[in-house]
C-alpha atoms as a PDB file:
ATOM      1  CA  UNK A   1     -18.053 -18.102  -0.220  1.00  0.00           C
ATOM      2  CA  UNK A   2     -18.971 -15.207  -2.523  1.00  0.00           C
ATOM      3  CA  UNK A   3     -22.827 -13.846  -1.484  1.00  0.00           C
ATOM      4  CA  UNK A   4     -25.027 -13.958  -4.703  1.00  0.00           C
ATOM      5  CA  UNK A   5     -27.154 -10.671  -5.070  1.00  0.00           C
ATOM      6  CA  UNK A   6     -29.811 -11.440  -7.646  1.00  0.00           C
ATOM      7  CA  UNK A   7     -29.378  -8.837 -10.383  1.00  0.00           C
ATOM      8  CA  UNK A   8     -33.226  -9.192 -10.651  1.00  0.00           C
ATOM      9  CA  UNK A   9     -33.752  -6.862  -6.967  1.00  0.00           C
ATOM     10  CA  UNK A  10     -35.946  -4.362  -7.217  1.00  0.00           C
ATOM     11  CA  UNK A  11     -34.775  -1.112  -6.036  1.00  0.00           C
ATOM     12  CA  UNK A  12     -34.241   2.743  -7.063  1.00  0.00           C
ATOM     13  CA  UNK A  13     -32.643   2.990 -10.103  1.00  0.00           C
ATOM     14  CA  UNK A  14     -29.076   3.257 -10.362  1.00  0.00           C
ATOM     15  CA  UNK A  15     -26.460   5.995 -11.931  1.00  0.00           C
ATOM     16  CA  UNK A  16     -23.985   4.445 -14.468  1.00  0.00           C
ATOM     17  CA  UNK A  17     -21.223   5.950 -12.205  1.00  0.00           C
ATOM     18  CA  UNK A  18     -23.097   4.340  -9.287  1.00  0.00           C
ATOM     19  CA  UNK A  19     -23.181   0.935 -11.272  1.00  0.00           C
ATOM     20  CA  UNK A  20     -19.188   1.074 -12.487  1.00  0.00           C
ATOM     21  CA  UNK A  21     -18.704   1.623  -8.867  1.00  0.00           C
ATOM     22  CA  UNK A  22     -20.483  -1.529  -7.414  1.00  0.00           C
ATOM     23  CA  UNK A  23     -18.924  -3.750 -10.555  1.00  0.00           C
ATOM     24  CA  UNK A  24     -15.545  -2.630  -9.030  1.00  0.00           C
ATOM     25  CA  UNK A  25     -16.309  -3.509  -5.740  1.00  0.00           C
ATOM     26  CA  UNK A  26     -17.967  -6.697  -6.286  1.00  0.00           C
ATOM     27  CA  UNK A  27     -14.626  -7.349  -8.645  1.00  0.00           C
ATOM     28  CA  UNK A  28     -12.409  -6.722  -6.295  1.00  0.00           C
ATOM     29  CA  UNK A  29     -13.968  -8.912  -3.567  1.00  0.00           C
ATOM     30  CA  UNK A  30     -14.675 -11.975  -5.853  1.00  0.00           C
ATOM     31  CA  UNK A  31     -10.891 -11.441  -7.195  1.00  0.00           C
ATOM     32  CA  UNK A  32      -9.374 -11.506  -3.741  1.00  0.00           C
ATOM     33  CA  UNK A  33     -11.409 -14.562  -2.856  1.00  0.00           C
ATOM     34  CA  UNK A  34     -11.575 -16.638  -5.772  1.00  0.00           C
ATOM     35  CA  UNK A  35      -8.228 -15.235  -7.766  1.00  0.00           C
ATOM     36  CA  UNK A  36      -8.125 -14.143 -11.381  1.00  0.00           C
ATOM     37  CA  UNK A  37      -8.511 -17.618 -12.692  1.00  0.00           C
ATOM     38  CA  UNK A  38     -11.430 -19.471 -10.551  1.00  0.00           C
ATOM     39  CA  UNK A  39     -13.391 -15.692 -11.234  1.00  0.00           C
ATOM     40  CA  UNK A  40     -15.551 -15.427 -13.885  1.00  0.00           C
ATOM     41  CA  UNK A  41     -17.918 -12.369 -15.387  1.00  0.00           C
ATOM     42  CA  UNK A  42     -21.620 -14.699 -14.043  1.00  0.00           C
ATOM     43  CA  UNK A  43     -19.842 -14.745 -10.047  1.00  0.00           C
ATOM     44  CA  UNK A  44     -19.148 -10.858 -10.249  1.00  0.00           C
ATOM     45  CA  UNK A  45     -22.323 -10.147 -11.982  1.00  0.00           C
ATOM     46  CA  UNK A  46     -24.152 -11.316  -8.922  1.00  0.00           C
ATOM     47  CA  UNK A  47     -22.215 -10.004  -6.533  1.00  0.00           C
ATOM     48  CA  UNK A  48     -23.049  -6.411  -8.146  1.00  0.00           C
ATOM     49  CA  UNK A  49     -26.267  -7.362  -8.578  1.00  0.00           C
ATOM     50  CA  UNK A  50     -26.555  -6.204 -12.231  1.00  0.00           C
ATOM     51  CA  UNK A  51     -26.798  -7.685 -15.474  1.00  0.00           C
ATOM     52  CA  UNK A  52     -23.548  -9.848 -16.431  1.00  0.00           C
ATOM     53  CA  UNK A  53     -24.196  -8.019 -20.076  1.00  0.00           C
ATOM     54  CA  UNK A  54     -23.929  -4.960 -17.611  1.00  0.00           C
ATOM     55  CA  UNK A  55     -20.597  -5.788 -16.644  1.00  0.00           C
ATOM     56  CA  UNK A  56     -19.220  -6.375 -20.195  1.00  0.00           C
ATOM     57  CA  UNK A  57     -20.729  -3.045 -21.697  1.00  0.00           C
ATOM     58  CA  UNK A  58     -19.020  -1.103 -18.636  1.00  0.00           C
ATOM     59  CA  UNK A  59     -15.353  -2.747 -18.467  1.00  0.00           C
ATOM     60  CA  UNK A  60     -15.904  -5.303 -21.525  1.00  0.00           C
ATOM     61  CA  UNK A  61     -13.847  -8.564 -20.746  1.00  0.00           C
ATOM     62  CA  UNK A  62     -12.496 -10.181 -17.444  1.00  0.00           C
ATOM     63  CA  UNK A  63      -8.888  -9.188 -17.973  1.00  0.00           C
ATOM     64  CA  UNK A  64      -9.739  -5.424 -18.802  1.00  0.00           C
ATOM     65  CA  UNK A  65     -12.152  -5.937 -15.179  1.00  0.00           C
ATOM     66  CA  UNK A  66      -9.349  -7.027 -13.465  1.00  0.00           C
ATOM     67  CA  UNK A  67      -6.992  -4.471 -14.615  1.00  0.00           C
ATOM     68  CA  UNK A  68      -9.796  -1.544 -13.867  1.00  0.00           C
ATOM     69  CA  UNK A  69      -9.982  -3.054 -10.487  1.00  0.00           C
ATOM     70  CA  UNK A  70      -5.692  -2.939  -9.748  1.00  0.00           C
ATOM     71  CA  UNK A  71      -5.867   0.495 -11.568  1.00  0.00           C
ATOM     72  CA  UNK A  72      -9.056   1.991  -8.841  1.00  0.00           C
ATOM     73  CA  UNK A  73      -7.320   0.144  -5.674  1.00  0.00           C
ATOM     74  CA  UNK A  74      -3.430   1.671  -6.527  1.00  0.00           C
ATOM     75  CA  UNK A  75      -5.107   4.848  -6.957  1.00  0.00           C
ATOM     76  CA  UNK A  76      -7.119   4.548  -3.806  1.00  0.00           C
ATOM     77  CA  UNK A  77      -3.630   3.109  -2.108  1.00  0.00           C
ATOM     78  CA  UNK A  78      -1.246   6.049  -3.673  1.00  0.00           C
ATOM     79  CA  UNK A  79      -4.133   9.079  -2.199  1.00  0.00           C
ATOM     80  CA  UNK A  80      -3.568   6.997   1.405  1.00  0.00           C
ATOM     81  CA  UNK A  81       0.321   6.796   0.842  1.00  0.00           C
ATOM     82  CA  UNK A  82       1.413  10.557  -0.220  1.00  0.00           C
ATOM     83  CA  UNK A  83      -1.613  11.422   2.453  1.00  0.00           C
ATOM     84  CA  UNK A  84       0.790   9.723   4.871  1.00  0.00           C
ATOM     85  CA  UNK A  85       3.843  10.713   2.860  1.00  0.00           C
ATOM     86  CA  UNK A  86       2.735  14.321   4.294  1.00  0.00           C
ATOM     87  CA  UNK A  87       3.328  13.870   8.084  1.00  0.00           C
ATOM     88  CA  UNK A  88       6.946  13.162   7.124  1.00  0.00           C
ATOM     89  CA  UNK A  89       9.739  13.934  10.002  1.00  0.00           C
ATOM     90  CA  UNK A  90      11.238  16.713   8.127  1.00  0.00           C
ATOM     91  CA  UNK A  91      12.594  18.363  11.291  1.00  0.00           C
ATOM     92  CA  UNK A  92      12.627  16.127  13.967  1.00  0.00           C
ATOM     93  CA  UNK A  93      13.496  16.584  17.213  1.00  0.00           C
ATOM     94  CA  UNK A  94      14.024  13.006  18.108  1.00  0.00           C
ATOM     95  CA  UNK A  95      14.446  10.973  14.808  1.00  0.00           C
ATOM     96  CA  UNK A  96      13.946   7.716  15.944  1.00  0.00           C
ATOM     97  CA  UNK A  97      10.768   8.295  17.738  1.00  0.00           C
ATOM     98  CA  UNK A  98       9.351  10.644  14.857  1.00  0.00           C
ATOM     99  CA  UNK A  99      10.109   7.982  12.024  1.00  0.00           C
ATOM    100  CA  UNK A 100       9.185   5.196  14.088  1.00  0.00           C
ATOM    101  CA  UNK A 101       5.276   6.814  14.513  1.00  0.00           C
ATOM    102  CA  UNK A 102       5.884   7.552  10.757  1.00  0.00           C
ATOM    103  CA  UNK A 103       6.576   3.765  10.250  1.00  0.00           C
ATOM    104  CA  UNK A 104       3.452   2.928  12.151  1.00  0.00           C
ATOM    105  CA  UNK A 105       1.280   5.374  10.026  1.00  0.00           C
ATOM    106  CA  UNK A 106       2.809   4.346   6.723  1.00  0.00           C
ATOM    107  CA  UNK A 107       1.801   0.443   7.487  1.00  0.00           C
ATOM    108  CA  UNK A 108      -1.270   1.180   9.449  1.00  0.00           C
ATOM    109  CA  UNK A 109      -2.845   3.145   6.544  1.00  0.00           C
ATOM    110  CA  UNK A 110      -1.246   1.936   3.432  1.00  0.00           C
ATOM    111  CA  UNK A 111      -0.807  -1.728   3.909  1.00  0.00           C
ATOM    112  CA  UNK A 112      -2.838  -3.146   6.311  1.00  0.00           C
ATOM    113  CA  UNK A 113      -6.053  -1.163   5.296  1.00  0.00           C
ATOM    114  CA  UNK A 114      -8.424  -3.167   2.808  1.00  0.00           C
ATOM    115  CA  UNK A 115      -6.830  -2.027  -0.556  1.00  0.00           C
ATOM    116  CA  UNK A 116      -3.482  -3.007   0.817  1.00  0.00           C
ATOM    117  CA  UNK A 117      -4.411  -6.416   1.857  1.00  0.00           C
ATOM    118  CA  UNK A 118      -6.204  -6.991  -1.102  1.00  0.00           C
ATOM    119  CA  UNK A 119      -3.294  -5.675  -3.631  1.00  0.00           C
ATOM    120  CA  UNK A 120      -0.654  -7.779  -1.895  1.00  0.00           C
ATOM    121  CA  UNK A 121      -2.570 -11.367  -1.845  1.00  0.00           C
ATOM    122  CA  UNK A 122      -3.753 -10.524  -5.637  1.00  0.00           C
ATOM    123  CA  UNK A 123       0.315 -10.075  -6.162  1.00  0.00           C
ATOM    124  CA  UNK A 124       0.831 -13.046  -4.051  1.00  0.00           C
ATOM    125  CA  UNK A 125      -0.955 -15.218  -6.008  1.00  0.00           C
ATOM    126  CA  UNK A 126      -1.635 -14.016  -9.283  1.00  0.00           C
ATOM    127  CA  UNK A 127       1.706 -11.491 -10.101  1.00  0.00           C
ATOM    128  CA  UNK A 128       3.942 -14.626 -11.374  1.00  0.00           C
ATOM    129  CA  UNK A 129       1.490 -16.376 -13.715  1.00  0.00           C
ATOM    130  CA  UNK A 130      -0.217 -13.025 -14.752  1.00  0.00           C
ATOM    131  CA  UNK A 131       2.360 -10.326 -14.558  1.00  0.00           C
ATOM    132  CA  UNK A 132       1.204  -8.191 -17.729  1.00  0.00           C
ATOM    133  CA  UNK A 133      -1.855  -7.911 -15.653  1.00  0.00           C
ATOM    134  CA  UNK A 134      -0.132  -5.626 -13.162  1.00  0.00           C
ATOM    135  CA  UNK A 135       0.990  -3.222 -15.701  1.00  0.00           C
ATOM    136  CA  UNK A 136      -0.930  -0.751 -14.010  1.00  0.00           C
ATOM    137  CA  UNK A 137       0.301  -1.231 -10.287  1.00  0.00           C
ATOM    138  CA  UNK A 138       4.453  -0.861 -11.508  1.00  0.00           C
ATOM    139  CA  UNK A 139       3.844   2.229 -13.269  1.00  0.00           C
ATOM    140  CA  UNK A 140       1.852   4.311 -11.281  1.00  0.00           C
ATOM    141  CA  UNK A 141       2.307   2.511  -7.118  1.00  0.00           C
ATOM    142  CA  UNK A 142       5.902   1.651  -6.221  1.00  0.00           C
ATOM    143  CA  UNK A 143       8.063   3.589  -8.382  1.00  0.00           C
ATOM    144  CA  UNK A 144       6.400   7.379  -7.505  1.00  0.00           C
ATOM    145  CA  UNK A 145       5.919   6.026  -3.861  1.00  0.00           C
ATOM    146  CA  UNK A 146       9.649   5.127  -3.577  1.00  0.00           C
ATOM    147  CA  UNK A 147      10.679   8.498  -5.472  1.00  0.00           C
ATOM    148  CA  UNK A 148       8.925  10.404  -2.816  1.00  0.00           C
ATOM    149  CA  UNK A 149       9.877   8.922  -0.058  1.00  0.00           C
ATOM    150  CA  UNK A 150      13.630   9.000  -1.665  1.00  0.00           C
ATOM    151  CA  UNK A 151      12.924  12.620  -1.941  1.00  0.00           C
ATOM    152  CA  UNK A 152      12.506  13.370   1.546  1.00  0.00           C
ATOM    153  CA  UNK A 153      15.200  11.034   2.747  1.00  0.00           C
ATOM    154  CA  UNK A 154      17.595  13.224   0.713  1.00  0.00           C
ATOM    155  CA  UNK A 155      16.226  16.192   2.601  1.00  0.00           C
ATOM    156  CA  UNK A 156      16.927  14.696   5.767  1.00  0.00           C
ATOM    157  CA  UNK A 157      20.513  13.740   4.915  1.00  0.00           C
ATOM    158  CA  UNK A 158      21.150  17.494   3.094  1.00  0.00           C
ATOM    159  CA  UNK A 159      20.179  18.695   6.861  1.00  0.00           C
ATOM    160  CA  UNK A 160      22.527  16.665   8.522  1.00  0.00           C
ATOM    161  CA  UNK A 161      20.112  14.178  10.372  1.00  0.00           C
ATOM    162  CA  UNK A 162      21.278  11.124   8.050  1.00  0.00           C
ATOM    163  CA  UNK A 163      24.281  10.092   6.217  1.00  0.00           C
ATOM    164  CA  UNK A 164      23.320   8.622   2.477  1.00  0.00           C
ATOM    165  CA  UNK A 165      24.894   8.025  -1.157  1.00  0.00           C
ATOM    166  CA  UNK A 166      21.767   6.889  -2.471  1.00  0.00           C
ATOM    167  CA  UNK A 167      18.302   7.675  -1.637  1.00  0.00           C
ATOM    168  CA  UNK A 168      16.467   5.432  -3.433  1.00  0.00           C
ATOM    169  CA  UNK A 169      18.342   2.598  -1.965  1.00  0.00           C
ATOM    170  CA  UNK A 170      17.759   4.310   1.673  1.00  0.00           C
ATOM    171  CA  UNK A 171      13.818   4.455   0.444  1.00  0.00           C
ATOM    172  CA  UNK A 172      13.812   0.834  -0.399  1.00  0.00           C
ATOM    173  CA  UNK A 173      15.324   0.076   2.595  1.00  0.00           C
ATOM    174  CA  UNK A 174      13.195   1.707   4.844  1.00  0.00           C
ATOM    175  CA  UNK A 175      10.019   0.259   3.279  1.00  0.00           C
ATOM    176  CA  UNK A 176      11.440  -3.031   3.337  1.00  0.00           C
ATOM    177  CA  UNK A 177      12.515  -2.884   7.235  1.00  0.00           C
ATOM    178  CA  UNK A 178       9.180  -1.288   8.023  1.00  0.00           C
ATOM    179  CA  UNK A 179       7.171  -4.596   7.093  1.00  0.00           C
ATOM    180  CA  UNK A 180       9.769  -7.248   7.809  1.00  0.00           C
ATOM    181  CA  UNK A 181       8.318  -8.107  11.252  1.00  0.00           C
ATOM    182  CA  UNK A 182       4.807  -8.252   9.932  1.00  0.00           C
ATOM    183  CA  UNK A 183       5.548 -10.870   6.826  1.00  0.00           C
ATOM    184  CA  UNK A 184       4.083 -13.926   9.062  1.00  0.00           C
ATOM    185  CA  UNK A 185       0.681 -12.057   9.775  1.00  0.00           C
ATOM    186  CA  UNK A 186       0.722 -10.509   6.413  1.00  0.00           C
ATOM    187  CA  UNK A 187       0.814 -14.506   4.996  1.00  0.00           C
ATOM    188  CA  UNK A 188      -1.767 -15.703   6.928  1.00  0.00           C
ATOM    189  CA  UNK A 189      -4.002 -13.130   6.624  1.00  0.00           C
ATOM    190  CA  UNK A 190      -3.895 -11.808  10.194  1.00  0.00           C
ATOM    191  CA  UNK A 191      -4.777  -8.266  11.084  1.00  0.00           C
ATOM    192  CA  UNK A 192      -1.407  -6.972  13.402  1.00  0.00           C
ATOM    193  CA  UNK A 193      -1.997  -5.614  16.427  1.00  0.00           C
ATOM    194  CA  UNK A 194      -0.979  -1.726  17.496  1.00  0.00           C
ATOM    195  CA  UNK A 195       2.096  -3.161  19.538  1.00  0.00           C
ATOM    196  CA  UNK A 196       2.608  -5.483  16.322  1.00  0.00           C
ATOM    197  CA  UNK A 197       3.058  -2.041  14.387  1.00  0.00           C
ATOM    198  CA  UNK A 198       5.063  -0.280  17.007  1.00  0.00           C
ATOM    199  CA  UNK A 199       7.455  -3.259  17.510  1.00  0.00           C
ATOM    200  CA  UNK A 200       7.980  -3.319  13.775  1.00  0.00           C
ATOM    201  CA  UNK A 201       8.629   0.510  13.165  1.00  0.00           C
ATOM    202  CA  UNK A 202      10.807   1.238  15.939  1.00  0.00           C
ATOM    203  CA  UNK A 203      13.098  -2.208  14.744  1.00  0.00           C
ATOM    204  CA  UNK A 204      13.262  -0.944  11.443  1.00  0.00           C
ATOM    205  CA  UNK A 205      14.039   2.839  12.416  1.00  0.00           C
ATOM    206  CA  UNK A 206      16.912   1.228  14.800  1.00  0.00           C
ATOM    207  CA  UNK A 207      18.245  -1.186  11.953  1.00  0.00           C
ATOM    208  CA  UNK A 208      17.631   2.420   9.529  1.00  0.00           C
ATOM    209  CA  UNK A 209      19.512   4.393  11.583  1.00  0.00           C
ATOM    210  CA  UNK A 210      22.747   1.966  12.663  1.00  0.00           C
ATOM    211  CA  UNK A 211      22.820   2.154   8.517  1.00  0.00           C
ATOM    212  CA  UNK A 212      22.204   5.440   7.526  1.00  0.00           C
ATOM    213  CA  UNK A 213      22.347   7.500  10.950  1.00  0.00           C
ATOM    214  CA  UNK A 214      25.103  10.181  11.347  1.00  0.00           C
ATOM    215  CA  UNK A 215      28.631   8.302  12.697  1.00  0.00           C
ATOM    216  CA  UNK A 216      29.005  11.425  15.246  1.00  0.00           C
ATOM    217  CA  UNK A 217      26.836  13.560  16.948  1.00  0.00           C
ATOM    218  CA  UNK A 218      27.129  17.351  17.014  1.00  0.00           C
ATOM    219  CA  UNK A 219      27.648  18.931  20.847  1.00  0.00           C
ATOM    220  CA  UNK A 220      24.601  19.773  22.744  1.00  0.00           C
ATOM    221  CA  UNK A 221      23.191  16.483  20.358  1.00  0.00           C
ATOM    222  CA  UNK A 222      24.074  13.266  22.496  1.00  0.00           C
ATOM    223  CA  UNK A 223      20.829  12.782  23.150  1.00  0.00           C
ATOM    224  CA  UNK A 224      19.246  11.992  19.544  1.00  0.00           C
ATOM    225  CA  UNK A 225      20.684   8.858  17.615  1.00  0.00           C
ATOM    226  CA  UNK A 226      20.918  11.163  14.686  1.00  0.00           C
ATOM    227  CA  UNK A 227      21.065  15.012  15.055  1.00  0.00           C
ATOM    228  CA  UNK A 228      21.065  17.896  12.318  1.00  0.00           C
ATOM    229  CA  UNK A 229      24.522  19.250  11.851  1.00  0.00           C
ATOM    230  CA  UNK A 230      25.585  21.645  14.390  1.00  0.00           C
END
């Protein structure tokens, strides 16, 4: 159940930026909750304890609330995501072990954190019936997350450490491999456990790297499952 905050509290006076911010929140919790359809302008209202005219004169209807609300979380997500786009392996000394800990990072902070969770079960069970209400999330989440990761798979395989045609399909790849193992917890809302994570990197990098991997190792190399070129 939602809690109800009386917008009738007495309390120190507010900011508007400080009241935008607690609609958002409030709309993003009853949203996850309840969904887009069983929310409605009254439940949020109370759980921001303001005004429900106070919600329509800062983001007007529900749909335009619901869009602010993916709009804030994807740009909360993407500063989390090109954060951890940043401790990239982009001269490892063991591959496997260096994108394996990048694995764990990427799902640790980007989607099992609160705005992840919350993104994927609104796309779980609002994306199909309410897909122009995602708009948002397509332009400005996957595509430049994929492009930069792409980016610095390309850099990898221009040093010699990986063999690929296609980046972009190496990015997808990797992203999808990275969160296979965790789709069960993911579904039922469990939170995965630090050996969950490391299982599920270091199968992906393994699957990755039997893929895209270099077919033979320079000399002085045997040791790493994908070296630099000699």
């Amino acid at each position: 159940m939602v809690s109800v905050i009386s917008p009738d509290i007495v309390g120190p006076p507010r900011s508007h930026s400080a009241k935008r911010e607690s609609i958002i929140e409030a709309a993003a919790r009853v949203f996850c909750q309840e969904g887009f359809g069983g929310s409605n302008i009254d439940l949020i209202a109370a759980e921001a304890g303001v005004s429900r005219q106070t919600v329509y004169n800062h983001h007007g209807d529900k749909e335009k609330l619901f869009t602010a609300v993916v709009k804030e979380v994807t740009d909360r997500t993407n500063v989390s995501v090109f954060e951890t786009l940043a401790t990239f392996p982009d001269h490892p000394q063991d591959l496997h072990a260096e994108l394996t800990a990048f694995g764990v990072r990427f799902n640790k902070n980007c989607l099992c954190n609160r705005d992840g969770l919350f993104l994927r079960k609104l796309l779980q069970s609002e994306g199909e019936r309410c897909p122009e209400l995602f708009a948002t999330w397509r332009e400005n989440g996957p595509g430049r997350i994929l492009a930069a990761l792409a980016a610095r798979f390309a850099r990898l395989a221009h040093a010699g450490f990986l063999e690929i045609d296609d980046p972009d399909l190496a990015a997808r790849q990797f992203l999808a491999l990275n969160n296979a193992d965790l789709q069960m917890s993911f579904t039922f809302g469990d939170k995965p456990s630090e050996e969950d994570l490391q299982k599920a990197s270091s199968n992906a990098v393994t699957t990755f790297l039997r893929a895209f991997g270099r077919k033979q190792q320079p000399e002085g190399k045997s040791g790493n499952p994908a070296g630099p070129r000699g």
